[in-house]
Every structure is written in C-alpha cells, then in structure tokens.
Protein backbone atom coordinates (compact mmCIF):
# COMPACT_ATOMS: atom_id res chain seq x y z
CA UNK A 1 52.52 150.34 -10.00
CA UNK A 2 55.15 152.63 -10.09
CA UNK A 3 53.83 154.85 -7.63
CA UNK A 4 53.87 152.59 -5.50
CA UNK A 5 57.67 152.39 -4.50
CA UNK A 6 58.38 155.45 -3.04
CA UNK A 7 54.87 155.11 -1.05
CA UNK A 8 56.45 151.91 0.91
CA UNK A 9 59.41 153.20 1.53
CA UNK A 10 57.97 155.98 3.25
CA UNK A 11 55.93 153.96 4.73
CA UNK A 12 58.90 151.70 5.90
CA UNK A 13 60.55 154.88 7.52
CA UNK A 14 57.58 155.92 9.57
CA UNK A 15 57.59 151.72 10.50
CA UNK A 16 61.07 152.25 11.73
CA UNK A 17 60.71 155.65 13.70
CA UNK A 18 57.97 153.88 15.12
CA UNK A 19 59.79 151.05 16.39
CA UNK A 20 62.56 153.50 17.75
CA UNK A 21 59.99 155.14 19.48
CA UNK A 22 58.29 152.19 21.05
CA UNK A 23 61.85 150.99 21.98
CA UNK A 24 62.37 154.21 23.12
CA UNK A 25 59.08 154.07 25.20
CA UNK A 26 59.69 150.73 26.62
CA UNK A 27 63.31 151.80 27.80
CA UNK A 28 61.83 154.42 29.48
CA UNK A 29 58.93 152.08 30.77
CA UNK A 30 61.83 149.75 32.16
CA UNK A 31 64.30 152.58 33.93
CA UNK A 32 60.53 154.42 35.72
CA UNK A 33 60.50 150.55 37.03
CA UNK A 34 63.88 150.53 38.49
CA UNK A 35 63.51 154.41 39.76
CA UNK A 36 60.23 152.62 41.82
CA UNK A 37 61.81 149.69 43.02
CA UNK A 38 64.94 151.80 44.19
CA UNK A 39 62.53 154.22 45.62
CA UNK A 40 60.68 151.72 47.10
CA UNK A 41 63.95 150.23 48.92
CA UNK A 42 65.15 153.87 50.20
CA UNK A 43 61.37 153.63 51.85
CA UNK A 44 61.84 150.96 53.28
CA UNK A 45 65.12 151.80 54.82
CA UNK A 46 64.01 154.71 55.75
CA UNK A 47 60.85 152.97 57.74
CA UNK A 48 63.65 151.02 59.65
CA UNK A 49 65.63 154.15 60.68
CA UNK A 50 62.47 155.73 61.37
CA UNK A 51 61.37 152.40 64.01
CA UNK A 52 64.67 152.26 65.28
CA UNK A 53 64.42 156.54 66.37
CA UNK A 54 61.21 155.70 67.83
CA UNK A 55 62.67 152.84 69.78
CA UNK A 56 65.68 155.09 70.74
CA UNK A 57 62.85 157.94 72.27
CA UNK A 58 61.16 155.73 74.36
CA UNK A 59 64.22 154.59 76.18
CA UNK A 60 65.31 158.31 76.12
CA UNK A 61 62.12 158.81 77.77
CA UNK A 62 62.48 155.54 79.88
CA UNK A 63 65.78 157.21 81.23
CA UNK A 64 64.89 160.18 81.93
CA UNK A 65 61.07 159.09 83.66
CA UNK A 66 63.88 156.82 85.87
CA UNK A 67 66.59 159.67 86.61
CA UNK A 68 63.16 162.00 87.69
CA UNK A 69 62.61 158.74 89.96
CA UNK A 70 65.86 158.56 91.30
CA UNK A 71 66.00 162.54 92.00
CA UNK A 72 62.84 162.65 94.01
CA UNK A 73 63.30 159.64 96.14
CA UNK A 74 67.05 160.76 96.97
CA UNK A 75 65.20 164.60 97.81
CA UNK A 76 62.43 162.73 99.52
CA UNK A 77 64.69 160.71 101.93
CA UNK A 78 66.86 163.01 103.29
CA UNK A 79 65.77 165.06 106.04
CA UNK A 80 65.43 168.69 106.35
CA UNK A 81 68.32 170.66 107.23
CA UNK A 82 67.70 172.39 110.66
CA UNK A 83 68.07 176.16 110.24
CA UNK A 84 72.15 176.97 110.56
CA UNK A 85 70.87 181.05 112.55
CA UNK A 86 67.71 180.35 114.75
CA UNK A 87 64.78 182.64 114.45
CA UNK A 88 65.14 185.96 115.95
CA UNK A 89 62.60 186.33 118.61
CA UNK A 90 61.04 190.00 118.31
CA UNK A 91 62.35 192.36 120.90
CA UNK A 92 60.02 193.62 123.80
CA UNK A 93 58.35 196.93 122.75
CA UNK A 94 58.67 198.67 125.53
CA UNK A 95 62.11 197.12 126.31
CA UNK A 96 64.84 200.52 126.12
CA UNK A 97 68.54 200.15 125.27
CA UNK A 98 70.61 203.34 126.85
CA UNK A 99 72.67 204.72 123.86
CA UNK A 100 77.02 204.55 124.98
CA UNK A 101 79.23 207.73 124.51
C-alpha cells in the first residue's frame, strides 16, 4: 500500500497539467471564436463599402453616358461653319500671265 502514494500523486499532477491544458485549449477555442466573429463583421463592412462603390460606378457611368449625350446633341445642333477662304477655282491651262520687270 505504500507504493501507492507517490503513484497518485503523480497521477494527480498529470490530472492537473491536464486541466491546464484543456483550459488552455478552451481559451484558445473561445479567442478563434471572437477572431471569426470580428472577421466576420470586417466582411460584412467590407460588403457594404464594396455595394456602396458599385452604386457610386454606375452613377459615374450614368454621368458620363449623360455628358456624351449632352456633347453630341450640342455638336449635332449647331450648323456647319461656312468655309472663312472659298475654294480656289483651278486656273485655265492655257491661260498666260506676262512676267513684270
């Protein structure tokens, strides 16, 4: 019987380690969930700014699909501008100019 005492009290040490380890484990367990649900809120903000960017490029491209409007009905309604020289008619071949001293 003897024998015995040392025997439990290693076997209460390794019991206690044990614990301390599953503590440990469940600590660890418990801050991985926090990590997640922290992560999981960054997503999720990040899926808003992500919305509100794609929002903000389709009335970038709203505003510009309106300005390209605006520029070809303004080109389109005003008329062409009459030449400021006329057209030089091509002299007669056989026309001759006498050369001045």
């Amino acid at each position: 019987m003897m024998n015995q005492g040392p025997h439990l009290i290693d076997v209460g040490t390794k019991w206690n380690e044990g614990n301390k380890l599953v503590q440990f484990g469940n600590d660890m367990i418990a801050q991985g969930r926090y990590n997640v649900n922290e992560g999981n809120k960054l997503i999720s903000k990040g899926n808003i700014q992500i919305t509100e960017g794609n929002k903000l490029i389709e009335q970038g491209k709203k505003l510009i699909s309106e300005s390209e409007n605006d520029y070809r009905q303004r080109v389109n309604s005003v008329p062409p501008l009459e030449p400021a020289i006329p057209p030089v008619q091509p002299a007669d071949s056989t026309e001759v100019f006498p050369l001045e001293d």
